[in-house]
Protein backbone atom coordinates (compact mmCIF):
# COMPACT_ATOMS: atom_id res chain seq x y z
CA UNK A 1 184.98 293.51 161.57
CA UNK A 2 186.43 290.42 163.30
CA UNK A 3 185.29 288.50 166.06
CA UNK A 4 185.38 290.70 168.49
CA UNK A 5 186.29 290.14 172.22
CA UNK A 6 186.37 293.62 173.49
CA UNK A 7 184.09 295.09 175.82
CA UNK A 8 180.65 295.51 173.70
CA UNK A 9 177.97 297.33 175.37
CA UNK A 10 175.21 299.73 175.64
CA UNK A 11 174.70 302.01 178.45
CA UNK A 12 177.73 299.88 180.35
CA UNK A 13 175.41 296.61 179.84
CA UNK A 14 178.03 294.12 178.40
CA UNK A 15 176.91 292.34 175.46
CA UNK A 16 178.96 289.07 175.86
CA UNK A 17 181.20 287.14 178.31
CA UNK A 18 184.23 287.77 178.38
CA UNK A 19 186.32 286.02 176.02
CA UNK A 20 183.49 285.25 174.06
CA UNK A 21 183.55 285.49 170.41
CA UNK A 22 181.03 286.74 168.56
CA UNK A 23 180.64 288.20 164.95
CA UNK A 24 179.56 291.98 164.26
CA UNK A 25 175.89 290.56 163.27
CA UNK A 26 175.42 288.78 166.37
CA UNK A 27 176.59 291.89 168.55
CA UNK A 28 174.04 294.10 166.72
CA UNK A 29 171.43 291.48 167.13
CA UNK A 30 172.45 291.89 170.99
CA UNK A 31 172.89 295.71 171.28
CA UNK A 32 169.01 296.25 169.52
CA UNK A 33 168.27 293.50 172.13
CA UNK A 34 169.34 295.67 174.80
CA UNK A 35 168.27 298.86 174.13
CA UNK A 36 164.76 297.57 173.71
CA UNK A 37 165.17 296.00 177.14
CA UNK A 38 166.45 298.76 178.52
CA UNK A 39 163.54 301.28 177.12
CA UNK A 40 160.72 298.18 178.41
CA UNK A 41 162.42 299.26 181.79
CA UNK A 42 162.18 302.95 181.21
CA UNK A 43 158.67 302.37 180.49
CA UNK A 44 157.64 300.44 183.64
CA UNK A 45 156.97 297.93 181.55
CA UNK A 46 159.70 295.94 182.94
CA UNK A 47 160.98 294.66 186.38
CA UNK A 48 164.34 297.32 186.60
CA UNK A 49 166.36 294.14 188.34
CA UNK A 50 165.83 291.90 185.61
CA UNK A 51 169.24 290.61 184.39
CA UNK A 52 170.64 291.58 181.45
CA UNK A 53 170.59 288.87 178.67
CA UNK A 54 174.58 288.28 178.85
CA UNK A 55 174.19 285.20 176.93
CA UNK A 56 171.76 286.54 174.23
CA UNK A 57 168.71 285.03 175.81
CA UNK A 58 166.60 287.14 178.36
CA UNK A 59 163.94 286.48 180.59
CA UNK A 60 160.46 285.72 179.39
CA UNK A 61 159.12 289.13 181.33
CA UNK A 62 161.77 290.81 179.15
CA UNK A 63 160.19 289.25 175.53
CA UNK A 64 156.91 290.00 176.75
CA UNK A 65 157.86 293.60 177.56
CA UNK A 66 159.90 294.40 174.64
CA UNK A 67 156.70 293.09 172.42
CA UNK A 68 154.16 295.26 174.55
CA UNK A 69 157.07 298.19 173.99
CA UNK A 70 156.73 297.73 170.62
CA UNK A 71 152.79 297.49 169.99
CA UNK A 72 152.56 300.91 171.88
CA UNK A 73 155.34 302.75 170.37
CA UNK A 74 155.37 301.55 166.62
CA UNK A 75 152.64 302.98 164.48
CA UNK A 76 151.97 300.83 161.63
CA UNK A 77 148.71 301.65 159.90
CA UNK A 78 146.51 299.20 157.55
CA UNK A 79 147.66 299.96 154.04
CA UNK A 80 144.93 300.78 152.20
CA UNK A 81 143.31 298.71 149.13
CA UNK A 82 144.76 301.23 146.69
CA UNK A 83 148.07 300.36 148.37
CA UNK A 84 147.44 296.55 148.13
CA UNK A 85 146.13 296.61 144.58
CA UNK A 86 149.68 298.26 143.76
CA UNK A 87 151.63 295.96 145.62
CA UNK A 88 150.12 292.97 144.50
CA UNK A 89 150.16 294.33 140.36
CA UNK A 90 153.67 294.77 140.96
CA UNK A 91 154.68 291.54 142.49
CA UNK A 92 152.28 289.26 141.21
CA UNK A 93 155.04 286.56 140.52
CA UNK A 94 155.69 286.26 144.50
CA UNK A 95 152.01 285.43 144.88
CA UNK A 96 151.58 282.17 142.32
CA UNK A 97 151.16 279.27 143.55
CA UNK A 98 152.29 275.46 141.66
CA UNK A 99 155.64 277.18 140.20
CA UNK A 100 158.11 273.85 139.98
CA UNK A 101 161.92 273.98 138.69
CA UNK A 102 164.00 270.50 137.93
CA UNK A 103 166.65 271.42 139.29
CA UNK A 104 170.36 270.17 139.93
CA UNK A 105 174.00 272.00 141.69
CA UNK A 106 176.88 271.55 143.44
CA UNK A 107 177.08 272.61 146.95
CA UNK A 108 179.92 274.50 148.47
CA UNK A 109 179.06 273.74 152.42
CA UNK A 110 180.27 277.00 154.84
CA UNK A 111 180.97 275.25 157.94
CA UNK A 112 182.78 275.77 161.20
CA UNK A 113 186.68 276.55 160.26
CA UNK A 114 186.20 276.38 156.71
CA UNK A 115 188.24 279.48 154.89
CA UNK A 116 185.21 281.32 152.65
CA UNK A 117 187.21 282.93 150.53
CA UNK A 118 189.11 280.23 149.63
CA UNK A 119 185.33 277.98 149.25
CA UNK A 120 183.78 281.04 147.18
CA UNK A 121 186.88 280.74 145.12
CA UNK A 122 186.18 276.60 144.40
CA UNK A 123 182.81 277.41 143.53
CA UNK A 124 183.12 280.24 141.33
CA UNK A 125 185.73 278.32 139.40
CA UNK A 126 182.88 275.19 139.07
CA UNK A 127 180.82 277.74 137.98
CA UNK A 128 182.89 279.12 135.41
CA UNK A 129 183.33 275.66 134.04
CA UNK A 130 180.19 274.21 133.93
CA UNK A 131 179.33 277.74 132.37
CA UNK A 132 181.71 277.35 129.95
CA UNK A 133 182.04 273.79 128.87
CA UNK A 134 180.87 272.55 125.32
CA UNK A 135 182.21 269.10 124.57
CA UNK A 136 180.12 266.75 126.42
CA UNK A 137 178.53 269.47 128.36
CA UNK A 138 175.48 267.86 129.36
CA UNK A 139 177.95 265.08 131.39
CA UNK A 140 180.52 267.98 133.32
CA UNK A 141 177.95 269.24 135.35
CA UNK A 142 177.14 265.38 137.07
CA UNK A 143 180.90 265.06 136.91
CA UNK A 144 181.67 267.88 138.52
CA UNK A 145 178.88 267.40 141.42
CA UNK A 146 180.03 263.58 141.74
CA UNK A 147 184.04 265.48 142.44
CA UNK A 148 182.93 268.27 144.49
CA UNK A 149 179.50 268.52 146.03
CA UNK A 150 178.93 268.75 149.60
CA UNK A 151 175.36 267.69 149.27
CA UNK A 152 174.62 263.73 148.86
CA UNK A 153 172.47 264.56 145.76
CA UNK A 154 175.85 264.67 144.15
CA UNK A 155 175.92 260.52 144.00
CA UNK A 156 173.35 261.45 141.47
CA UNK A 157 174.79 264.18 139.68
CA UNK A 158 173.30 266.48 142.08
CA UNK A 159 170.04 265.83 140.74
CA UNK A 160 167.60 267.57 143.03
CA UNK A 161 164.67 266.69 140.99
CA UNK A 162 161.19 268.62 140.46
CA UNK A 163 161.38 271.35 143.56
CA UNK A 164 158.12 273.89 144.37
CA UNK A 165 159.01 276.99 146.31
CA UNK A 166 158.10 275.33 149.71
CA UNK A 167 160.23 272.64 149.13
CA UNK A 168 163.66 274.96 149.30
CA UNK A 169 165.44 277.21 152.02
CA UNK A 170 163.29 280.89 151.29
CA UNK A 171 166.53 282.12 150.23
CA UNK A 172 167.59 279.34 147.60
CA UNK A 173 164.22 279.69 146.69
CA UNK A 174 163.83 283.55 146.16
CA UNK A 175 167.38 282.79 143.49
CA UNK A 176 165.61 279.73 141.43
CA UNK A 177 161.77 280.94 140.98
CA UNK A 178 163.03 284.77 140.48
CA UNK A 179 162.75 284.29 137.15
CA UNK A 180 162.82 282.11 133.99
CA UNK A 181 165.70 281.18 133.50
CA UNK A 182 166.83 277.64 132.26
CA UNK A 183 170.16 276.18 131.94
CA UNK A 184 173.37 277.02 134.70
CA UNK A 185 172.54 280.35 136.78
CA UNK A 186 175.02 283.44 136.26
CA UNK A 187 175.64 283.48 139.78
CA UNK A 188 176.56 281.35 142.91
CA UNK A 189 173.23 281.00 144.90
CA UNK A 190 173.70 281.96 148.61
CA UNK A 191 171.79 280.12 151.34
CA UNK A 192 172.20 278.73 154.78
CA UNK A 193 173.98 275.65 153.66
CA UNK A 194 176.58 277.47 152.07
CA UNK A 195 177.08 278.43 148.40
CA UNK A 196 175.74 276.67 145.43
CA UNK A 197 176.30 275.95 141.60
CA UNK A 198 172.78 275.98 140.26
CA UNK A 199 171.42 274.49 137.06
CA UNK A 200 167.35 275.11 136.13
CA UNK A 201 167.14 272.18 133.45
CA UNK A 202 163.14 272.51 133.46
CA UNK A 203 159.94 274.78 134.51
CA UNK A 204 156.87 274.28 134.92
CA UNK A 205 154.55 277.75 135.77
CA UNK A 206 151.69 277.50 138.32
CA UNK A 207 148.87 279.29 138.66
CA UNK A 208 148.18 283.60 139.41
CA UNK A 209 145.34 284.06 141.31
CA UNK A 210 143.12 287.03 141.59
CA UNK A 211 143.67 289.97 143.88
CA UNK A 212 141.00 289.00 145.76
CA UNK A 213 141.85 285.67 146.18
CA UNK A 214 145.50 287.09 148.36
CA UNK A 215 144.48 290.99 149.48
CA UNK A 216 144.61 289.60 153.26
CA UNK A 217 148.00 287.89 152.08
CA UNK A 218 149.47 291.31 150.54
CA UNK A 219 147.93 293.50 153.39
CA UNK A 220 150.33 291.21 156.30
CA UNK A 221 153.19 291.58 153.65
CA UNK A 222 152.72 295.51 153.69
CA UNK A 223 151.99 295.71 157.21
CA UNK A 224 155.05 293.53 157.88
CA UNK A 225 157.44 295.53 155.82
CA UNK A 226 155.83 298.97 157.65
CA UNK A 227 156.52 297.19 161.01
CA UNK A 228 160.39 296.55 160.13
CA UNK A 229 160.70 300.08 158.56
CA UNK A 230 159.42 301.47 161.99
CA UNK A 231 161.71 298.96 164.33
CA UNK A 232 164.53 300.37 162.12
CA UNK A 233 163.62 303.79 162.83
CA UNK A 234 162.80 303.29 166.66
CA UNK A 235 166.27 301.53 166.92
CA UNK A 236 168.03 303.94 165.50
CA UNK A 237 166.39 306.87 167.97
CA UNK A 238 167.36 304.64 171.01
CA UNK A 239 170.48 303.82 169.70
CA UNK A 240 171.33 308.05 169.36
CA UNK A 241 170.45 308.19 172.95
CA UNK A 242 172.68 305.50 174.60
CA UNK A 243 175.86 305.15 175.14
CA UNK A 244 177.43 302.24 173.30
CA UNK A 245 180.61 300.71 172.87
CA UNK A 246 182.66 297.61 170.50
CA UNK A 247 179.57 297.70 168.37
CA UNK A 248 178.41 299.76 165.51
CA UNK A 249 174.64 300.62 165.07
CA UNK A 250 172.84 303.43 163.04
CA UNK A 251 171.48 306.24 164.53
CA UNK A 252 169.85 308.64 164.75
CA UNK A 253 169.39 312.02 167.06
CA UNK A 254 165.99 313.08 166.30
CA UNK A 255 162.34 311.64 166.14
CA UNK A 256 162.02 310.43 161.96
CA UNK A 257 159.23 311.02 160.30
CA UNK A 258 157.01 307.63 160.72
C-alpha cells in the first residue's frame, strides 16, 4: 500500500489530517490506537470528550486508560517452571552473556527520498562481490566500504572492531550473534540504519549461565510474549466490531480462545 491520504478511520474517528501522508504501518499503529481508546471510553475508564489523537499522540488520561484497559482485560498467567525450564533449554544461546564478534560492512543508509529498491539493488550487488571475490580478497571488502559505505567506519575499511550484543541496534544484533558464522554473511542485514554488507572476521563465545541464574529473566520473556499474543487477539475482537475505513487490520468476530 502507498502513502495513503484518504480518509482512514475507525468508527468515523479520522486517523490523520488531511493531506497527511502516512505509511500502512503507521495507520495500523493509529487504528489499534484508537480502538483501544475508544473501548477505555466504553469502559468508563475514560473521559468520553477526550480528543481523538489526530496527530498520533493522545492525552495522558488516554495512555493511562488504555494501560488500566489492558491490565483488566488481558489475562496473562505466570508460566510455570516447567514452562521456563523449556524455554530457557531451547534458547539458551539468547541468554549468554560476553559473546563478542570483530566485525566489519558496508552500510546502505535508507533515508528520506532515497529509492529502496534501487539501494537493496547496490547492496546486494556489494554483496555478491565481496562474496565472490578471490584475488586479493582480503583487500575488496575495505575497498569496497572505502567506495560505498554510508557509515564513517568505511575510512577504515568499515572496520567496526570487537562488538558485544549491547553494543549493536537489537536487530543488527539478533543477525551477527545468531550464530557462528565467520567470514561475509549470506544475507544483507536489515536494521534501522538501513541495509548492511556484513563480514564476522572473529568470535569470541561468552559465558551460559545456569537456569537459575536467568528463570526471573525467561519468566518476563514468556510473560511478555503471552501479553503480545493476547493484545493481538483483543485487537483483533475490537477491530471485528468497529467500523473502519483506508486501513487494513485483522479481525476477528468472535471471543478467541486466550
Amino acid at each position: 500500500m502507498n502513502p495513503s491520504t484518504c480518509a482512514a478511520h475507525v468508527n468515523g474517528v479520522a486517523l490523520h489530517a488531511a493531506g497527511e501522508m502516512l505509511d500502512e504501518a503507521a495507520l495500523r499503529q493509529r487504528a489499534c490506537t484508537e480502538l483501544l481508546r475508544q473501548a477505555a471510553v466504553e469502559a468508563g475508564l475514560l473521559a468520553a470528550d477526550d480528543a481523538p489523537a489526530v496527530d498520533g499522540y493522545g492525552s495522558e488520561a488516554a495512555s493511562d486508560a488504555i494501560e488500566a484497559l489492558l491490565a483488566r482485560e488481558l489475562v496473562v498467567p505466570e508460566p510455570s517452571q516447567q514452562a521456563c525450564r523449556r524455554h530457557f533449554e531451547a534458547h539458551a544461546a539468547a541468554y549468554r552473556s560476553g559473546d563478542r564478534a570483530r566485525v566489519r560492512h558496508l552500510l546502505f543508509a535508507v533515508t528520506s527520498g532515497v529509492d529502496v529498491r534501487r539501494l537493496r539493488d547496490r547492496a546486494e550487488a556489494a554483496l555478491l562481490e565481496v562474496r565472490c571475490h578471490r584475488d586479493g580478497e582480503d583487500e575488496r571488502f575495505p575497498a569496497l566500504a572505502g567506495e560505498l559505505s554510508n557509515c564513517p567506519s568505511g575510512a577504515q575499511g568499515g572496520d567496526l572492531g570487537w562488538l558485544r550484543r549491547e553494543d549493536c541496534a537489537p536487530e543488527f544484533a539478533r543477525e551477527i550473534f545468531a550464530g557462528a558464522e565467520i567470514g561475509v554473511l549470506p544475507r544483507l542485514v536489515h536494521s534501522r540504519f538501513g541495509l548492511h554488507v556484513v563480514e564476522v572476521l572473529e568470535r569470541e563465545a561468552g559465558h551460559t549461565p545456569a537456569f537459575e541464574e536467568v528463570r526471573r529473566a525467561v519468566s518476563l520473556s514468556l510473560r511478555q510474549q503471552t501479553f503480545v499474543s493476547a493484545l493481538r487477539q483483543y485487537l483483533q475482537l475490537l477491530a471485528g466490531r468497529a467500523r473502519i475505513g483506508g486501513v487494513e487490520l485483522e479481525r476477528a468476530d468472535t471471543p478467541l480462545v486466550q
